[in-house]
Protein backbone atom coordinates (compact mmCIF):
# COMPACT_ATOMS: atom_id res chain seq x y z
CA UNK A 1 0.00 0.00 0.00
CA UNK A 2 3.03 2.48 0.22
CA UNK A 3 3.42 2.35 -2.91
CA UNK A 4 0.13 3.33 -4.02
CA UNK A 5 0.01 6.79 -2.09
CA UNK A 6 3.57 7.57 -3.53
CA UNK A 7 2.07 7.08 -7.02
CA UNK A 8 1.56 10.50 -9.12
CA UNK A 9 0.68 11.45 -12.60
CA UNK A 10 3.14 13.81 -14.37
CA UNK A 11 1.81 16.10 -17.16
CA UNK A 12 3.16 18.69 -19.14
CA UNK A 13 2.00 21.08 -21.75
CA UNK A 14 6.16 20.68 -23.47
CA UNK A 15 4.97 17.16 -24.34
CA UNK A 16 1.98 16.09 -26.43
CA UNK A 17 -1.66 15.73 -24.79
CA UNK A 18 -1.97 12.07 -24.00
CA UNK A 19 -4.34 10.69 -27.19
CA UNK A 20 -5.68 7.96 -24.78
CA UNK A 21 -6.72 6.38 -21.08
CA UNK A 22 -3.00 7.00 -20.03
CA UNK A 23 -0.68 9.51 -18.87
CA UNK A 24 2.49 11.25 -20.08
CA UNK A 25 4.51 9.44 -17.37
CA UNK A 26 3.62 8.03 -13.67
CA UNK A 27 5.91 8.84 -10.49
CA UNK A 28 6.24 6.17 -8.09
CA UNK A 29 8.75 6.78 -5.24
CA UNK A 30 12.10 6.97 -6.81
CA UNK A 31 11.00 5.94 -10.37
CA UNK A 32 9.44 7.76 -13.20
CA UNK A 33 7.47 5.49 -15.91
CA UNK A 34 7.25 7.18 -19.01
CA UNK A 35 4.85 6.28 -21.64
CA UNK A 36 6.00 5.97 -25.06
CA UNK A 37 6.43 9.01 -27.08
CA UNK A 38 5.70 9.74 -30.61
CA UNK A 39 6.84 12.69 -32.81
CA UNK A 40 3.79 15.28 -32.05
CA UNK A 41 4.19 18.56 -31.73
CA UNK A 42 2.76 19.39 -28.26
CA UNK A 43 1.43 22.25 -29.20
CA UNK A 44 -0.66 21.21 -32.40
CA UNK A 45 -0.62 17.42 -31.64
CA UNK A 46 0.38 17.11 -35.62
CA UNK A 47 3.14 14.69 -37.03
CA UNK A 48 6.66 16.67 -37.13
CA UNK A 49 8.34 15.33 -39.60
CA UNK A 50 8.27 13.07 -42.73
CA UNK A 51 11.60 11.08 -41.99
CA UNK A 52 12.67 8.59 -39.12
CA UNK A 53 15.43 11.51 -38.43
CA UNK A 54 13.43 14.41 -37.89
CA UNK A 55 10.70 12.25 -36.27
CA UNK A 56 13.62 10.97 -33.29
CA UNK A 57 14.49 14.28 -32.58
CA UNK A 58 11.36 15.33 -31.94
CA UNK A 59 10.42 11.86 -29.75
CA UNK A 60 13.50 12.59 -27.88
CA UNK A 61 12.61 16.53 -27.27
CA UNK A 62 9.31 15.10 -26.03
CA UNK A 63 10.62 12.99 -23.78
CA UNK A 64 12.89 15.51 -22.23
CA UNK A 65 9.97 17.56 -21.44
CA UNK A 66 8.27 14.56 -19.84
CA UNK A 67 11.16 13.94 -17.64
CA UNK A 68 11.67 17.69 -16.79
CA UNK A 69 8.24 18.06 -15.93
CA UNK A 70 8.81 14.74 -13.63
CA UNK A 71 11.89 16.24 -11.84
CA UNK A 72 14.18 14.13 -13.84
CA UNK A 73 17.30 14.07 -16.69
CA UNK A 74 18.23 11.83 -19.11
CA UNK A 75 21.14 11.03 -16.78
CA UNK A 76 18.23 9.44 -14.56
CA UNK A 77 16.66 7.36 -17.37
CA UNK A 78 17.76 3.50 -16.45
CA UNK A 79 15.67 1.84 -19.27
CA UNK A 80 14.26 1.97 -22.79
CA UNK A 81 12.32 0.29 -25.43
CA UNK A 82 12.28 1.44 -29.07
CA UNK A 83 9.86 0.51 -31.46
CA UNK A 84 11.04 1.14 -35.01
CA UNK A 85 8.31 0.38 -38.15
CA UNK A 86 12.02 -0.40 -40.44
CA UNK A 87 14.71 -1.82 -38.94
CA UNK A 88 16.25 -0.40 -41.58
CA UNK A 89 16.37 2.74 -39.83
CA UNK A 90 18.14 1.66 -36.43
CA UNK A 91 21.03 3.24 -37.76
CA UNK A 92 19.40 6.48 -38.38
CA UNK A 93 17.51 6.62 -34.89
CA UNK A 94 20.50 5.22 -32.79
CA UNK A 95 22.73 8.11 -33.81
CA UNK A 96 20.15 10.54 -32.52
CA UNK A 97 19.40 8.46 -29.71
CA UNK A 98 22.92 8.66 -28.83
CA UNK A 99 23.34 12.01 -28.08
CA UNK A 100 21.05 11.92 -25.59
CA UNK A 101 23.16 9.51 -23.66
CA UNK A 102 26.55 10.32 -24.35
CA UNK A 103 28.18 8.43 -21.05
CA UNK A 104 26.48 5.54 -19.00
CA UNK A 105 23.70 4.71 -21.14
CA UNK A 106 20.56 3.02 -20.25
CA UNK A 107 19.58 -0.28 -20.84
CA UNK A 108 17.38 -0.69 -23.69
CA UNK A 109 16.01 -2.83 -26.20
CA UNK A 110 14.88 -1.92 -29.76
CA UNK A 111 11.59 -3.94 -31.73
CA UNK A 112 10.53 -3.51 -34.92
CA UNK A 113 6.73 -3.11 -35.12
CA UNK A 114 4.13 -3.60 -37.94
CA UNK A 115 2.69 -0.39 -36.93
CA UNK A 116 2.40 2.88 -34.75
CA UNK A 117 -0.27 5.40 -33.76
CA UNK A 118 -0.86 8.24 -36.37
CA UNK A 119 1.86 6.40 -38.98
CA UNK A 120 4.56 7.61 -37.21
CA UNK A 121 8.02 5.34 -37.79
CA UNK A 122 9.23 5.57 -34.19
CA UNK A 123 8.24 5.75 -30.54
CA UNK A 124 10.22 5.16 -27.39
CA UNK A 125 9.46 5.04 -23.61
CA UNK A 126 11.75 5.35 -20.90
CA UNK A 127 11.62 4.59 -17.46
CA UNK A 128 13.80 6.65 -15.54
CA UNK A 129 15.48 6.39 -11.37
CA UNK A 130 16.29 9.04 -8.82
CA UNK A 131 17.95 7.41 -5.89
């Protein structure tokens, strides 16, 4: 039961309105669970971007928001999942990726999907620690 009263729903305007029965990300004592992000422009909720390249960038600047907004860094981030539509583009998104995480990076593991919401190429989620 401590657990429960620690829980608390994050939410930012710097990320996209969640487009569902979820939230942005979920605090719960020293951990932050992040729902997957896709490349929407917060303010507009519209695609950014054509290309996997332009499309991670965004994901990522959306996920910094969410983790701001949730008193965390990407320092703090201890896990991730990517979900790629090409495989073909791991290359592409794990360059970007990498920037974010320049020393000490997370954990993570990388699927390709058959599809994502609003024909985006690319979504991750991050969970993230604060010890």
């Amino acid at each position: 039961m401590l657990f429960r009263s620690m829980k608390k729903i994050v939410l930012t305007q710097d990320a996209p309105a969640p487009i569902g029965p979820y939230s942005q990300a979920v605090s719960a004592g020293p951990f932050l669970f992040c729902s997957g992000q896709i490349a929407l422009d917060p303010k507009t909720s519209q695609v950014v971007g054509q290309d996997v390249k332009s499309q991670t960038e965004q994901v990522m600047k959306n996920i910094e928001a969410v983790l701001t907004a949730g008193g965390m860094k990407f320092e703090n981030v201890v896990k991730t999942t990517i979900f790629l539509t090409s495989m073909g583009d791991f290359p592409i998104v794990n360059e970007i990726y990498g920037r974010f995480f320049p020393n000490n990076p997370p954990a993570r593991s990388t699927v390709e999907v058959r599809g994502l919401p609003k024909g985006v190429q690319v979504e991750v989620e991050v969970l993230a620690y604060k010890g």
